[in-house]
N, C-alpha and C. Protein backbone atom coordinates (compact mmCIF):
# COMPACT_ATOMS: atom_id res chain seq x y z
N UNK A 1 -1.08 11.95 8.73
CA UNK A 1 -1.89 12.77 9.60
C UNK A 1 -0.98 13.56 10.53
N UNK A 2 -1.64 14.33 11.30
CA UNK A 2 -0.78 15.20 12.04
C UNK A 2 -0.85 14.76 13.83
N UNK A 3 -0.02 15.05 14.79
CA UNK A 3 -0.09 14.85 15.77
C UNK A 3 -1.38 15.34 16.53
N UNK A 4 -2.02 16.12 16.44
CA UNK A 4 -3.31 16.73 16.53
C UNK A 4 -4.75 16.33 16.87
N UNK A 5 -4.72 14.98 17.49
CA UNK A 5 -5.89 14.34 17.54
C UNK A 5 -5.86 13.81 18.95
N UNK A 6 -6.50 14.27 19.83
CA UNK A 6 -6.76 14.38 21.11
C UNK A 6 -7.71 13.13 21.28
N UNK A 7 -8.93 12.98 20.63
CA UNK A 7 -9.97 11.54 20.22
C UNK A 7 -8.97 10.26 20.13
N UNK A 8 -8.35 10.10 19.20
CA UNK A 8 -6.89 9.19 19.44
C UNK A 8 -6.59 8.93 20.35
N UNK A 9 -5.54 9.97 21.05
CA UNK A 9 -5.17 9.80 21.93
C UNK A 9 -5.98 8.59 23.30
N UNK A 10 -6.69 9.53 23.16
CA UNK A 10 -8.33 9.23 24.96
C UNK A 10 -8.45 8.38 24.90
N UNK A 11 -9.04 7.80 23.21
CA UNK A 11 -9.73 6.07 22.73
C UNK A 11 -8.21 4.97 22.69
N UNK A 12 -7.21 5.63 22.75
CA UNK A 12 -6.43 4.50 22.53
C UNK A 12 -6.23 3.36 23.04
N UNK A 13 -7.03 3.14 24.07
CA UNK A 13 -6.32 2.25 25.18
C UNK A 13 -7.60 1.19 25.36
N UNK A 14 -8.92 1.84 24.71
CA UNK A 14 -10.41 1.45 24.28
C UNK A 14 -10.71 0.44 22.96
N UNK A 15 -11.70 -0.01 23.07
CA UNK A 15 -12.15 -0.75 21.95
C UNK A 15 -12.39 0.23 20.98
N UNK A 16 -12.90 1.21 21.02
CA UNK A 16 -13.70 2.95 20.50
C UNK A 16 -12.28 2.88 19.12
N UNK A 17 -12.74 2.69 17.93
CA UNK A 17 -11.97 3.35 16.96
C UNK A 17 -11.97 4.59 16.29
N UNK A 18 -11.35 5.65 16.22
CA UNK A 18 -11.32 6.86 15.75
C UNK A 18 -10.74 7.00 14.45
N UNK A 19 -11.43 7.85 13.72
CA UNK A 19 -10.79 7.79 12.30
C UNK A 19 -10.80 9.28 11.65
N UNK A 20 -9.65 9.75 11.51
CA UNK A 20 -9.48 11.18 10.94
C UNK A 20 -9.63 11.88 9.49
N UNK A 21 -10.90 12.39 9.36
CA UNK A 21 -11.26 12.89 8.32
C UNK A 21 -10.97 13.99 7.57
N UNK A 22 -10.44 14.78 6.75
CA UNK A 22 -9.51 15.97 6.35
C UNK A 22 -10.61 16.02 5.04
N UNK A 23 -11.26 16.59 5.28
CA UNK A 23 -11.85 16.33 3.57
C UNK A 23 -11.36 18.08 2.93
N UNK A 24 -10.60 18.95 3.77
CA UNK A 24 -10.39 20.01 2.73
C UNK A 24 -11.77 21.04 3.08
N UNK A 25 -12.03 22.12 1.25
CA UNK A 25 -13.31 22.79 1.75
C UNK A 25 -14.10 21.98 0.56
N UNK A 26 -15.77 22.22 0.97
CA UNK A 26 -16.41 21.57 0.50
C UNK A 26 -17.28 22.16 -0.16
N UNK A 27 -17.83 21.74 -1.26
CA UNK A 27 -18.78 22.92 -2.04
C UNK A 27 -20.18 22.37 -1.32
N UNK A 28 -20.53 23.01 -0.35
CA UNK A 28 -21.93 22.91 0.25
C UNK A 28 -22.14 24.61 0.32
N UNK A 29 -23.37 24.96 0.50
CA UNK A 29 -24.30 26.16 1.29
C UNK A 29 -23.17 27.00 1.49
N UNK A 30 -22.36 26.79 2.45
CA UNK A 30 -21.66 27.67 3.53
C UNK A 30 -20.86 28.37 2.49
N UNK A 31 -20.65 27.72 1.67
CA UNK A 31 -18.87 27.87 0.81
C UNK A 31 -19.64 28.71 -0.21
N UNK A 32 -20.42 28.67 -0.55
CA UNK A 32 -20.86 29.17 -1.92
C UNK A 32 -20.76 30.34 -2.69
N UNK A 33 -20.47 31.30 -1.71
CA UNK A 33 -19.91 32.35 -2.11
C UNK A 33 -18.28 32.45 -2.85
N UNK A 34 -17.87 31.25 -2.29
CA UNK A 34 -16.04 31.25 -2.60
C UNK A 34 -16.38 30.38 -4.06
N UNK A 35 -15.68 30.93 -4.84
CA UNK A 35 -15.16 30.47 -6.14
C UNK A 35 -14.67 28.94 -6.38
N UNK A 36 -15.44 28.30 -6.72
CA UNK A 36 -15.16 26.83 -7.29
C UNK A 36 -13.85 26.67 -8.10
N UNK A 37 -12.75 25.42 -7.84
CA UNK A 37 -11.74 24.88 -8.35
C UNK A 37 -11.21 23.92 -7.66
N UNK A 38 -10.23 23.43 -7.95
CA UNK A 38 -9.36 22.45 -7.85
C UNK A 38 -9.30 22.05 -5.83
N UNK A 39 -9.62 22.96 -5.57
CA UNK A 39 -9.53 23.14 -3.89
C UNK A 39 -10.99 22.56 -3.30
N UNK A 40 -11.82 22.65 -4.09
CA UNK A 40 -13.50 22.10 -3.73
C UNK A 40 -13.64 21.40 -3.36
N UNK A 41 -14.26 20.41 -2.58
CA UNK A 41 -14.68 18.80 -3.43
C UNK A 41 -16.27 18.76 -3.13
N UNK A 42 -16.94 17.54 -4.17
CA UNK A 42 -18.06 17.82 -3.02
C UNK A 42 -18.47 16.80 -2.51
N UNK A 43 -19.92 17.28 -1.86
CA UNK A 43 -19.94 16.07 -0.15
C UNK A 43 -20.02 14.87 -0.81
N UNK A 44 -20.48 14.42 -2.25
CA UNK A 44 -20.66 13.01 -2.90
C UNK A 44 -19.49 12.41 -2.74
N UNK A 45 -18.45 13.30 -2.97
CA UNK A 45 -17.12 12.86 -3.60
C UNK A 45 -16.25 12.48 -1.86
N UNK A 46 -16.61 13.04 -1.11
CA UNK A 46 -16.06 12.98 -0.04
C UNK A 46 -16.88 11.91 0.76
N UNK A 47 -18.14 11.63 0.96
CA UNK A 47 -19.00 10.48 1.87
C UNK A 47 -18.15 9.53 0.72
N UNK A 48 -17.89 9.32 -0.15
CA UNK A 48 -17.56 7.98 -0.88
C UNK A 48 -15.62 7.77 -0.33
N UNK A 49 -15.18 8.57 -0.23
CA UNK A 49 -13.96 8.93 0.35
C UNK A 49 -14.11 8.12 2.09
N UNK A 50 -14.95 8.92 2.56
CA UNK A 50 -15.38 8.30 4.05
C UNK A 50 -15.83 6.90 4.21
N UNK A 51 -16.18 6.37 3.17
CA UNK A 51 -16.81 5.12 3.50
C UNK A 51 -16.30 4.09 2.78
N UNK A 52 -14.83 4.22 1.78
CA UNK A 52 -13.69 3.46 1.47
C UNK A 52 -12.63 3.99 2.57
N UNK A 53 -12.46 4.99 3.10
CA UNK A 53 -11.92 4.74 4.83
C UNK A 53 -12.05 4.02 5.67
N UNK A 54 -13.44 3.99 6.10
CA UNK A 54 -14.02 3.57 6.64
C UNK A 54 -13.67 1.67 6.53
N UNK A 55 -13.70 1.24 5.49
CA UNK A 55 -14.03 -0.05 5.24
C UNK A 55 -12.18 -0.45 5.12
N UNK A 56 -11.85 0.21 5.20
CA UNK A 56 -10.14 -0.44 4.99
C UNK A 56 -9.42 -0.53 5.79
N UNK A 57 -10.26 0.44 7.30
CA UNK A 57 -9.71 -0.04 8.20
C UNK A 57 -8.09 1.49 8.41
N UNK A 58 -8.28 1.84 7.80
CA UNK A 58 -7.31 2.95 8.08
C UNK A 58 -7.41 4.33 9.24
N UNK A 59 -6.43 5.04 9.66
CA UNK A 59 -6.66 5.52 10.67
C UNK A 59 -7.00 6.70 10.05
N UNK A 60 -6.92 7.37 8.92
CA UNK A 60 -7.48 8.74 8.48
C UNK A 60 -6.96 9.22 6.94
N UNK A 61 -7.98 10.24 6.82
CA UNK A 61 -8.07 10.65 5.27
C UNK A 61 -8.09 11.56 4.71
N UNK A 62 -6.83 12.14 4.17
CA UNK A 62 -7.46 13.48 3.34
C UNK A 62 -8.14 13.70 1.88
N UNK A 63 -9.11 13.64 2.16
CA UNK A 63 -10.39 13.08 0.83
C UNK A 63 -9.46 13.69 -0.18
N UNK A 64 -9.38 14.79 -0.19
CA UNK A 64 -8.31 15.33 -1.88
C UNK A 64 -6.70 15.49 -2.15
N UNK A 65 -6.41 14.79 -2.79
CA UNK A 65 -4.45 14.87 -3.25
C UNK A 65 -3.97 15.95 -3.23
N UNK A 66 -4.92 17.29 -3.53
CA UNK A 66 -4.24 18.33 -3.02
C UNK A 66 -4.19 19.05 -2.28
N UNK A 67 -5.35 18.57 -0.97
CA UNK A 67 -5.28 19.09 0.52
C UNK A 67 -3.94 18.32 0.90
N UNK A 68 -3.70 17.34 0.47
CA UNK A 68 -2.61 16.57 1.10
C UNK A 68 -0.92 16.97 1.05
N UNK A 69 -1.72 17.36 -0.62
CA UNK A 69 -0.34 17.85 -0.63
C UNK A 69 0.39 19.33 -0.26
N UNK A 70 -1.20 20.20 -0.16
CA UNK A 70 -0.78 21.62 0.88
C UNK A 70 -0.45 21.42 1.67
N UNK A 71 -0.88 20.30 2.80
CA UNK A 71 -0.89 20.25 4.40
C UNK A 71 0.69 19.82 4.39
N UNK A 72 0.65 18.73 3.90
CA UNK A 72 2.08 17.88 3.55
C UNK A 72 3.47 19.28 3.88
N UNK A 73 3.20 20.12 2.92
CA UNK A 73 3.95 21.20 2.52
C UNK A 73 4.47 22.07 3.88
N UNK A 74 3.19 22.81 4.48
CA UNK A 74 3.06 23.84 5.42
C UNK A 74 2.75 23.14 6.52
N UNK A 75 2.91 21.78 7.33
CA UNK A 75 3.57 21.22 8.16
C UNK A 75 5.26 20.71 8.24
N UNK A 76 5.56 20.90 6.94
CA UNK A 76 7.12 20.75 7.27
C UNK A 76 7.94 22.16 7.13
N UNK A 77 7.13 23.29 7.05
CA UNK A 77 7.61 24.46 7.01
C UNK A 77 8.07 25.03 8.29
N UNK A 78 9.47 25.74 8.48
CA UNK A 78 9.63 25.91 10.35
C UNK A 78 8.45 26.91 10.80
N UNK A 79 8.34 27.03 11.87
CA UNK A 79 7.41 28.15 12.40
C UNK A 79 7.71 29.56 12.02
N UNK A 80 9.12 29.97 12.24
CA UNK A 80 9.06 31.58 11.76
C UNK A 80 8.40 31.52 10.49
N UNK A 81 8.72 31.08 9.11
CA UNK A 81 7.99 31.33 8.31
C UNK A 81 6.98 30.63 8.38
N UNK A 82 6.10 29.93 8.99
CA UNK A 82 4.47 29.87 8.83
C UNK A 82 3.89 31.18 9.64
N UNK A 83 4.92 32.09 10.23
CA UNK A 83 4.33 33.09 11.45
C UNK A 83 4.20 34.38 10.24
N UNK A 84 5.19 34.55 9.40
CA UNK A 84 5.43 35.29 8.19
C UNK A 84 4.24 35.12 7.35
N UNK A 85 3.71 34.03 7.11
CA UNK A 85 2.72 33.61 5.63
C UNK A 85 1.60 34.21 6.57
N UNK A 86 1.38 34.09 7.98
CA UNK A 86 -0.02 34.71 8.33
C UNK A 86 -1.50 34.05 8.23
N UNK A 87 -1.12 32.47 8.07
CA UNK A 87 -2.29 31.62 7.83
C UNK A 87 -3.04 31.15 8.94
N UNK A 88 -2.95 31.87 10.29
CA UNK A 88 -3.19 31.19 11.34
C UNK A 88 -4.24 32.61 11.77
N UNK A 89 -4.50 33.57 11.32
CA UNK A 89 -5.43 34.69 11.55
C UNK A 89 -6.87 34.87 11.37
């Protein structure tokens, strides 16, 4: 996961467990216009993702291997070139 979780942080010191969900994009309503593939998932595939999280006791999840492995990627990239790729617009 990424340093990025402010909920973490607050609850840490609390009984309150927080658990970080990454599910990627999702083929619901909203998306439907964007072209289905490998990048999709859907909400079945992801609540079942959330709720073997959930039960294992882990601190967070990126429902698909290859959100993980984008994020993975373009968090270890330096900043000038993530400022270059333009993904933050």
């Amino acid at each position: 996961m990424n340093g990025r979780m402010p909920a973490r942080e607050r609850f840490a010191s609390t009984p309150i467990r927080t658990v970080a969900i990454l599910p990627g994009m999702l083929g619901i309503k909203m998306t439907a216009s964007i072209p289905k593939g490998a990048l999709v998932s859907s909400p079945e595939a992801v609540a079942e993702d959330i709720c073997r999280t959930l039960n294992s006791g882990r601190d967070g999840r990126y429902t698909s291997l290859l959100w993980l492995s984008i994020m993975m990627i373009i968090n270890l990239l330096p900043w000038p070139i993530l400022k270059r790729l333009n993904l933050y617009s």
